[in-house]
C-alpha atoms as a PDB file:
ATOM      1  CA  UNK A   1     -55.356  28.715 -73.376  1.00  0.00           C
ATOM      2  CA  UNK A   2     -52.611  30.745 -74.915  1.00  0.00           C
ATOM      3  CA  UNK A   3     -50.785  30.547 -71.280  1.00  0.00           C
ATOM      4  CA  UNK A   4     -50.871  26.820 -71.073  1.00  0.00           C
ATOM      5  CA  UNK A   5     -50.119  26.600 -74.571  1.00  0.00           C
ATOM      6  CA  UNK A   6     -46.415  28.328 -73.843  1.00  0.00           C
ATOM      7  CA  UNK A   7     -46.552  26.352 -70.380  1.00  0.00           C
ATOM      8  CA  UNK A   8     -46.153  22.768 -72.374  1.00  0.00           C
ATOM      9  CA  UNK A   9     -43.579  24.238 -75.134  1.00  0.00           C
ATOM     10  CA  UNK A  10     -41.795  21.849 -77.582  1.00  0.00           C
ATOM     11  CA  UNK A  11     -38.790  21.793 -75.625  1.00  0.00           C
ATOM     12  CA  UNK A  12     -41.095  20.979 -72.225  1.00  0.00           C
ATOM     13  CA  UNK A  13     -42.891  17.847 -73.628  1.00  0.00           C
ATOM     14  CA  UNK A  14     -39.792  16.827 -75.876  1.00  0.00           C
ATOM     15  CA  UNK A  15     -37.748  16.322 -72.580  1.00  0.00           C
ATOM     16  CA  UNK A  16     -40.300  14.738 -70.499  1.00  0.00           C
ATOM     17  CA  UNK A  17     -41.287  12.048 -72.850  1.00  0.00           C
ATOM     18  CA  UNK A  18     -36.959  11.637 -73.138  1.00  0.00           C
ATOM     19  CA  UNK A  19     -35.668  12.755 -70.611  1.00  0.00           C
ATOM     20  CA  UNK A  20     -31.661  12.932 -70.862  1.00  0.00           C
ATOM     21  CA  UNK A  21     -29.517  10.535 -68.693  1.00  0.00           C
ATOM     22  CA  UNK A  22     -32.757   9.221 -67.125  1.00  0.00           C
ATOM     23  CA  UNK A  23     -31.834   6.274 -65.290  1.00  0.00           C
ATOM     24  CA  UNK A  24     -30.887   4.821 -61.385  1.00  0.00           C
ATOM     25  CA  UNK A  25     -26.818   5.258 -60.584  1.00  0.00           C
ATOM     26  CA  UNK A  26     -26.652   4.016 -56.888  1.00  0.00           C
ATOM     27  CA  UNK A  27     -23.028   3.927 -56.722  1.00  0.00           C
ATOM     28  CA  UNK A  28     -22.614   7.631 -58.037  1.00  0.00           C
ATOM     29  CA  UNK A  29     -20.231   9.906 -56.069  1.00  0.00           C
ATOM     30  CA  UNK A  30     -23.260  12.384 -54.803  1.00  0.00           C
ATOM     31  CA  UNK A  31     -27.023  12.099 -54.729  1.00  0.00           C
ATOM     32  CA  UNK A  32     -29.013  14.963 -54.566  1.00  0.00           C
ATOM     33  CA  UNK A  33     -32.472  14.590 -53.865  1.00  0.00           C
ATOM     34  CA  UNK A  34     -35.425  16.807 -54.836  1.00  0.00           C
ATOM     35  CA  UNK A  35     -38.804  16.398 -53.484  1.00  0.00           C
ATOM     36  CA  UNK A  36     -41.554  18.394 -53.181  1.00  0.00           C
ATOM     37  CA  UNK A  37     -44.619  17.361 -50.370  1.00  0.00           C
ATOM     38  CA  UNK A  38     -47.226  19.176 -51.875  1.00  0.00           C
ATOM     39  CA  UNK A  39     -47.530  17.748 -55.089  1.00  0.00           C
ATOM     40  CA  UNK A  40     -45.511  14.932 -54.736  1.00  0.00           C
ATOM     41  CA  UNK A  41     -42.637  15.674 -57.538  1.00  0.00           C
ATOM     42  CA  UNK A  42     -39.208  13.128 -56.261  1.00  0.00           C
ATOM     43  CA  UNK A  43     -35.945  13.029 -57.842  1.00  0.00           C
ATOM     44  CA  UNK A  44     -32.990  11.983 -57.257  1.00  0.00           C
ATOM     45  CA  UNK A  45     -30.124  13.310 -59.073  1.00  0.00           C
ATOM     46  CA  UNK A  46     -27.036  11.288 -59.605  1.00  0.00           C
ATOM     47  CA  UNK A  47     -23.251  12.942 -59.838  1.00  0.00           C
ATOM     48  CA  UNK A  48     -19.851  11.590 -60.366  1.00  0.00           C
ATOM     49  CA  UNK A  49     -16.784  13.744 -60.003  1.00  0.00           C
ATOM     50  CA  UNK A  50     -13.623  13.648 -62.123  1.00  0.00           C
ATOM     51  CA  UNK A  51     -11.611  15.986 -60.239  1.00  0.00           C
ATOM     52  CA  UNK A  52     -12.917  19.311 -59.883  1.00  0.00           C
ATOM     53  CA  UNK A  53     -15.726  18.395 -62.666  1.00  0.00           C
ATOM     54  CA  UNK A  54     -18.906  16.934 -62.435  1.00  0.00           C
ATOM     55  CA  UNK A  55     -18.035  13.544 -65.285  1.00  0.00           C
ATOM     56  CA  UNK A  56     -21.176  12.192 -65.040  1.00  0.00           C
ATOM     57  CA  UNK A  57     -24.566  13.472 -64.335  1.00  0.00           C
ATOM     58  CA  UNK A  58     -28.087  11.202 -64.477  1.00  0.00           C
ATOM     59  CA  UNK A  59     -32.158  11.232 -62.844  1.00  0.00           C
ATOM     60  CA  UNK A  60     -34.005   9.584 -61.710  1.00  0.00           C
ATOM     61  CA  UNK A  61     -37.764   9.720 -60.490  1.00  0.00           C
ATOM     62  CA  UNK A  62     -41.087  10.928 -60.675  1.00  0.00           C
ATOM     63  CA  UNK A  63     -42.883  14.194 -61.046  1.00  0.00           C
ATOM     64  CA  UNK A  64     -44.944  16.216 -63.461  1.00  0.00           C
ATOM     65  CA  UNK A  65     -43.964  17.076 -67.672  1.00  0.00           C
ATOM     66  CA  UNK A  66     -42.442  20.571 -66.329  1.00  0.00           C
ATOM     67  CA  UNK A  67     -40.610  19.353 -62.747  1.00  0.00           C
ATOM     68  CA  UNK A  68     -39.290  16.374 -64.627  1.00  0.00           C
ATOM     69  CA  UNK A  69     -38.210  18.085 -68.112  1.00  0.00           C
ATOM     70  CA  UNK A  70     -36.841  20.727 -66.170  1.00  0.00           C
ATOM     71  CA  UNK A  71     -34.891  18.197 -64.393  1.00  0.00           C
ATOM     72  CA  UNK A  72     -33.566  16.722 -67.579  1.00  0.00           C
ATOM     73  CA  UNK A  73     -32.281  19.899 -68.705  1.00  0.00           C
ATOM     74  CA  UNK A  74     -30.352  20.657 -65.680  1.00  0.00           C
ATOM     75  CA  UNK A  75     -28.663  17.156 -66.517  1.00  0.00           C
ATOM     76  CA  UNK A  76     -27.820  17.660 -69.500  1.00  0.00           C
ATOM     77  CA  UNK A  77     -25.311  20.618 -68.585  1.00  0.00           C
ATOM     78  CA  UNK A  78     -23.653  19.432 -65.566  1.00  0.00           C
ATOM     79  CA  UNK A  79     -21.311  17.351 -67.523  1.00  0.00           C
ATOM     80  CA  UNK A  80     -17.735  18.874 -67.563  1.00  0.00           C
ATOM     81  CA  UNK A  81     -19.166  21.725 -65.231  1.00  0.00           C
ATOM     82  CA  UNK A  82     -16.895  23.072 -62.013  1.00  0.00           C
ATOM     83  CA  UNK A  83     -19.007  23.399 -58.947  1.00  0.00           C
ATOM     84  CA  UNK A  84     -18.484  26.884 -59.216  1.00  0.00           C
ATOM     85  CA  UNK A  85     -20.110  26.857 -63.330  1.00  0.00           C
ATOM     86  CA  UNK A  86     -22.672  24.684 -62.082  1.00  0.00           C
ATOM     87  CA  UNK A  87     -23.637  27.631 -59.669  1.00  0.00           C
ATOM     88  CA  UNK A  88     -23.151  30.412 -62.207  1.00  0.00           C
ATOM     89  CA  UNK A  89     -26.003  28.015 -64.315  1.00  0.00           C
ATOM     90  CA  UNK A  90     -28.759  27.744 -61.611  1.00  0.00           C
ATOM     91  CA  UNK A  91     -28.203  31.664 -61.283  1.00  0.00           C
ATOM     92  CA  UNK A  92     -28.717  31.916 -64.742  1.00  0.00           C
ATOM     93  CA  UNK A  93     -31.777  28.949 -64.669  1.00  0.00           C
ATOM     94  CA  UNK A  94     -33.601  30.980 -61.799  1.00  0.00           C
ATOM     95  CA  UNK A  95     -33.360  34.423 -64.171  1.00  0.00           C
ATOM     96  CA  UNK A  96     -35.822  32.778 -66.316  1.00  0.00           C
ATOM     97  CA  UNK A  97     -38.330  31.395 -63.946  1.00  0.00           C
ATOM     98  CA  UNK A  98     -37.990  34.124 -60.962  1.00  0.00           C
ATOM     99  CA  UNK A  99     -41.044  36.865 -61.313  1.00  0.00           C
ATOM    100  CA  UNK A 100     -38.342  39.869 -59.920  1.00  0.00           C
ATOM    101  CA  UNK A 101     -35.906  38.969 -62.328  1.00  0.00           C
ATOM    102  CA  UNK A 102     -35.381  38.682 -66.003  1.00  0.00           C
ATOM    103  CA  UNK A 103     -32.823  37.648 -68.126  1.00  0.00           C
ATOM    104  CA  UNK A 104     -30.454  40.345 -69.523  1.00  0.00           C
ATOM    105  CA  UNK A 105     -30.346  38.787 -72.894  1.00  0.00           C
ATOM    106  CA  UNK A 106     -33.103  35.888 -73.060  1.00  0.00           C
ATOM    107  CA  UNK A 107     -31.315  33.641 -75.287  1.00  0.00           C
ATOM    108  CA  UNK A 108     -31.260  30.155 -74.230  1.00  0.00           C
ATOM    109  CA  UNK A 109     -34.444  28.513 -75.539  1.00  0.00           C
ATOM    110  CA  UNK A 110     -34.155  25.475 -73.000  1.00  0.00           C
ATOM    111  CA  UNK A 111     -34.433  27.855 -70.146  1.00  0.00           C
ATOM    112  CA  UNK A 112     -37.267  30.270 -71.925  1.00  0.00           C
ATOM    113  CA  UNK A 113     -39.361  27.065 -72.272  1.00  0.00           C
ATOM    114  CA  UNK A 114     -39.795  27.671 -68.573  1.00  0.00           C
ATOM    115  CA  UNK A 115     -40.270  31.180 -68.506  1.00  0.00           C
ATOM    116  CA  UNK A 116     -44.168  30.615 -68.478  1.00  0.00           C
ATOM    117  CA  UNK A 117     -43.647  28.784 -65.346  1.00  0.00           C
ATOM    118  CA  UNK A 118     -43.826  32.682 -63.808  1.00  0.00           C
ATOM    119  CA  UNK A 119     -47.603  32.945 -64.949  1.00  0.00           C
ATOM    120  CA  UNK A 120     -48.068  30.419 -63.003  1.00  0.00           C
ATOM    121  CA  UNK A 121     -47.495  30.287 -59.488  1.00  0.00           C
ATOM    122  CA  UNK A 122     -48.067  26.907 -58.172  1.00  0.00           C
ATOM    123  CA  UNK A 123     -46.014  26.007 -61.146  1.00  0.00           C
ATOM    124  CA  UNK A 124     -42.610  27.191 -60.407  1.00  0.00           C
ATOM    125  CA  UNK A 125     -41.907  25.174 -57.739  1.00  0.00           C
ATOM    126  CA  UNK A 126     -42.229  22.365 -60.234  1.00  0.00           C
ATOM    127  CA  UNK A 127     -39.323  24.234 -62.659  1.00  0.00           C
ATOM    128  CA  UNK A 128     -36.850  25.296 -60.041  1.00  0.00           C
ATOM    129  CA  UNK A 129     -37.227  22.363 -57.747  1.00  0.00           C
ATOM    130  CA  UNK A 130     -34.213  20.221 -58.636  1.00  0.00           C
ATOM    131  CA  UNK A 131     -32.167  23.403 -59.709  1.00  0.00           C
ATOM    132  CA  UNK A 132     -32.883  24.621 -56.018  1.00  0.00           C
ATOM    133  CA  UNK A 133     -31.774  21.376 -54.561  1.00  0.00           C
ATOM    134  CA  UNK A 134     -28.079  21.530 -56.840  1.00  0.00           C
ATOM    135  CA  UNK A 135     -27.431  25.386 -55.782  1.00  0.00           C
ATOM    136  CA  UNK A 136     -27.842  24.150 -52.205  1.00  0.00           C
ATOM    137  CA  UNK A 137     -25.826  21.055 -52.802  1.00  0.00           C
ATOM    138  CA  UNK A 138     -23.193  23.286 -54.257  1.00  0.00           C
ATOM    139  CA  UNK A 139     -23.301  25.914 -51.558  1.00  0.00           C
ATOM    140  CA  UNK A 140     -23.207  22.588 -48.913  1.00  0.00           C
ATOM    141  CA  UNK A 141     -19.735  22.047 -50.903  1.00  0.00           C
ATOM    142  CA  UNK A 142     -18.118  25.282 -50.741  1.00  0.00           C
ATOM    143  CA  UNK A 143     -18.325  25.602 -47.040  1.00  0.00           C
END
């Protein structure tokens, strides 16, 4: 019980039930969609540019508390991010919630929340599913 306990944190249920920037943007610059068949989890993530920058960032879609709040965190720090920052964050994301690795210093509590995810195997799918989707779309972008 203790596992699930950590699983649902504050900061998982707080940005599930409010999600930030959670709303349709059709006419944004970029849409990056995340889906995953097996369980179902769909999002599509909305991005304008300004420049080099990402200016505007939004969601949009359905999935469960942890593929959805994890989804609203990784919206609320593309804003003012280079491509280049935004791929230094997913590295730093996928620290947290990849069993080989752990963070050098563990000290962003967003990204802990999902930390349990590792106890949890059929669970981290669900936390690194739309990060995994905006390190490829970021890659796609390079090249």
């Amino acid at each position: 019980m203790e596992k699930i306990s950590k699983l649902y944190q504050k900061v998982i249920l707080q940005h599930n039930e409010s999600p930030v920037n959670f709303e349709k943007h059709e006419s944004a610059d970029f849409v990056v969609e995340a889906y995953n068949p097996l369980c179902g989890d769909q999002f599509k993530i909305y991005l304008d540019m300004g420049g080099e920058k990402i200016a505007r960032a939004a969601f949009f879609g359905y999935g469960c508390a942890i593929s959805k709040a994890s989804t609203s965190v990784l919206v609320s720090r593309l804003e003012g991010l280079s491509l280049a920052e935004v791929g230094q964050l997913c590295e730093q994301f996928f620290t947290y919630v990849t069993p080989e690795k752990s963070p050098e210093k563990p000290h962003d509590a967003d990204f802990r929340a999902f930390e349990a995810a590792k106890q949890f195997p059929g669970r981290l799918k669900c936390a690194a599913l739309s990060w995994e989707e905006i390190k490829n779309f970021v890659q796609d972008k390079k090249h």
